[in-house]
Protein backbone atom coordinates (compact mmCIF):
# COMPACT_ATOMS: atom_id res chain seq x y z
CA UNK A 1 77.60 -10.12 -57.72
CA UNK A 2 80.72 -10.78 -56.04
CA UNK A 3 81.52 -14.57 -56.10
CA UNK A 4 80.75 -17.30 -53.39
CA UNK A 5 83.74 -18.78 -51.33
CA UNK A 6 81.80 -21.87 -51.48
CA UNK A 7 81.89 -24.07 -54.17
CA UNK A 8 78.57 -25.85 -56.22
CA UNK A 9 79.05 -29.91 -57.21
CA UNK A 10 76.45 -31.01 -59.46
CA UNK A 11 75.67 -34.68 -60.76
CA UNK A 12 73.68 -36.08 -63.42
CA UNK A 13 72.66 -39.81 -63.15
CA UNK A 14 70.11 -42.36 -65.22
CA UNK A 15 67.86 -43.67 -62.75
CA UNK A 16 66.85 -42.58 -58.94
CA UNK A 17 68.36 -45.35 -57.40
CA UNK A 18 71.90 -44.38 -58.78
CA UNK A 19 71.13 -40.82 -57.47
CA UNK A 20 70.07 -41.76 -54.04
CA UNK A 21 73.30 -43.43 -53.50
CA UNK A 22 75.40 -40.29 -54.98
CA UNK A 23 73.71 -38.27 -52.64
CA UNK A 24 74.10 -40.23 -49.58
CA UNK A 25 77.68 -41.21 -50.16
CA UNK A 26 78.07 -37.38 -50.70
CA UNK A 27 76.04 -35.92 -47.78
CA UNK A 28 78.41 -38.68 -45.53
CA UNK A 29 81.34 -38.42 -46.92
CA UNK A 30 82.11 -34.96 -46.73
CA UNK A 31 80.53 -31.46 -45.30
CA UNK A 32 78.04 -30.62 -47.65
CA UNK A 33 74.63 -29.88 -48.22
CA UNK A 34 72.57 -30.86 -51.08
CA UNK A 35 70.60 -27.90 -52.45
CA UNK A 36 68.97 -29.47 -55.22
CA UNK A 37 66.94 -32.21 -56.62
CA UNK A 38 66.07 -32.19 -60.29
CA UNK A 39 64.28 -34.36 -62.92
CA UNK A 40 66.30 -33.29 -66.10
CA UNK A 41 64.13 -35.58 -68.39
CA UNK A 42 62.53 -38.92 -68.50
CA UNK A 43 65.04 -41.16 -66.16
CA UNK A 44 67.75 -38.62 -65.77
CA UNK A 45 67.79 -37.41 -62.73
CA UNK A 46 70.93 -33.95 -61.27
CA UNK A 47 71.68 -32.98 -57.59
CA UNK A 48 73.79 -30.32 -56.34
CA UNK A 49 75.42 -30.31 -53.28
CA UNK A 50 77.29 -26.52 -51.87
CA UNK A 51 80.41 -26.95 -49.38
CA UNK A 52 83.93 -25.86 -49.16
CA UNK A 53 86.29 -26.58 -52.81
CA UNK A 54 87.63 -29.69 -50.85
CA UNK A 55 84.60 -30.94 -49.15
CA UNK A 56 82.95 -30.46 -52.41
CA UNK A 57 85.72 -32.45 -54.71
CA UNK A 58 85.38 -35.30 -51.94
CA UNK A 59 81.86 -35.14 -52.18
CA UNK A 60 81.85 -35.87 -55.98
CA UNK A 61 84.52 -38.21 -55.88
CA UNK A 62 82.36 -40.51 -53.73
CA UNK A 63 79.14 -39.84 -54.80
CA UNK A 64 80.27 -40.78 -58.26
CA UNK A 65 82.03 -43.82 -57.40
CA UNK A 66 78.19 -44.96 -55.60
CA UNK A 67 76.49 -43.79 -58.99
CA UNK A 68 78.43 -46.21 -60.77
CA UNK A 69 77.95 -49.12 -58.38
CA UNK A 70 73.98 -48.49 -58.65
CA UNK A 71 73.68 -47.08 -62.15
CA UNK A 72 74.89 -44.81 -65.03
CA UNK A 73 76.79 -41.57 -64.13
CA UNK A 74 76.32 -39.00 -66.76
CA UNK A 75 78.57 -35.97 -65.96
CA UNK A 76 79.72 -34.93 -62.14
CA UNK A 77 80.80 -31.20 -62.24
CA UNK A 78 82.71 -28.96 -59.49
CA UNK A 79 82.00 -25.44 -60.17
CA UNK A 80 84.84 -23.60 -57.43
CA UNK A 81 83.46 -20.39 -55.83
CA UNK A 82 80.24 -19.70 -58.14
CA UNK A 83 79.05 -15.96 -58.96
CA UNK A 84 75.62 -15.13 -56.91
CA UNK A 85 74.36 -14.98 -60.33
CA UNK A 86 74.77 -18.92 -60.60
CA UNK A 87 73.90 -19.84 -57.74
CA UNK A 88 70.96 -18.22 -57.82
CA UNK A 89 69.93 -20.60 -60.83
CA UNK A 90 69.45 -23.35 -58.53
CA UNK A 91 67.46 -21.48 -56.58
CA UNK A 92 63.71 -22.76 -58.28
CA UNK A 93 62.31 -24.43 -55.42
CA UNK A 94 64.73 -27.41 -54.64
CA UNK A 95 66.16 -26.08 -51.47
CA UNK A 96 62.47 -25.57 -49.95
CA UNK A 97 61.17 -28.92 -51.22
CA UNK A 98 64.17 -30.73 -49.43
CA UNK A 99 63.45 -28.54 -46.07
CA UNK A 100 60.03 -29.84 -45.93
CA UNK A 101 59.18 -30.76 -42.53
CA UNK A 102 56.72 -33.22 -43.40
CA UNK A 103 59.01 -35.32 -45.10
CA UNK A 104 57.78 -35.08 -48.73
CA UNK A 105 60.79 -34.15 -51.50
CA UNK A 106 59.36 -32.79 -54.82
CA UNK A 107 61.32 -34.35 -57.58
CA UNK A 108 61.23 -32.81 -61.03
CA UNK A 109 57.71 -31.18 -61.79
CA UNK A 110 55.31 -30.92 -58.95
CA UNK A 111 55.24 -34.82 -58.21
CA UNK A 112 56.06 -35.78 -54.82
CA UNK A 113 57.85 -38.40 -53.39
């Protein structure tokens, strides 16, 4: 697969507080959209976001600088124009579970929020 002209930024924070503030400092603070939501393991909590390089690199600038003010920031990744093959990794149900019209985010396996 020919690669993306978009770029993927992924964080990894302890605790869902510290990730709601990465995301919404990210989502604000640049022109991005989060396209996933993951429970990695008990407490840890990752969320991608998919923009231009630069909107992206803003986007995890700030949204790590809110992790730390909230919680613990384990690893914030840019991945520059991703292969479809990668993308496609994120692609397990995140995207659809944010779309949800009636408000409800599913967070890690099958619970609900």
């Amino acid at each position: 697969m020919p690669p993306s002209e978009n770029a993927i930024g992924l964080i990894e924070t302890r605790g869902i507080v510290a990730l709601t503030a990465g995301i919404e400092a990210m989502v604000k603070t640049a022109d991005v959209e989060c396209i996933a939501v993951e429970r990695v393991s008990s407490g840890y909590f990752a969320a991608g976001v998919q923009g231009s390089i630069a909107a992206v690199r803003q986007a995890l600038d700030s949204g790590s600088a809110a992790v730390k003010q909230y919680g613990d920031l384990r690893a914030a990744q840019l991945y520059p124009r991703p292969d479809g093959a990668s993308s496609a990794l994120l692609e397990n149900g995140s995207r659809q579970a944010l779309a949800n019209p009636n408000g409800h985010r599913t967070i890690g396996k099958g619970k609900t929020t």
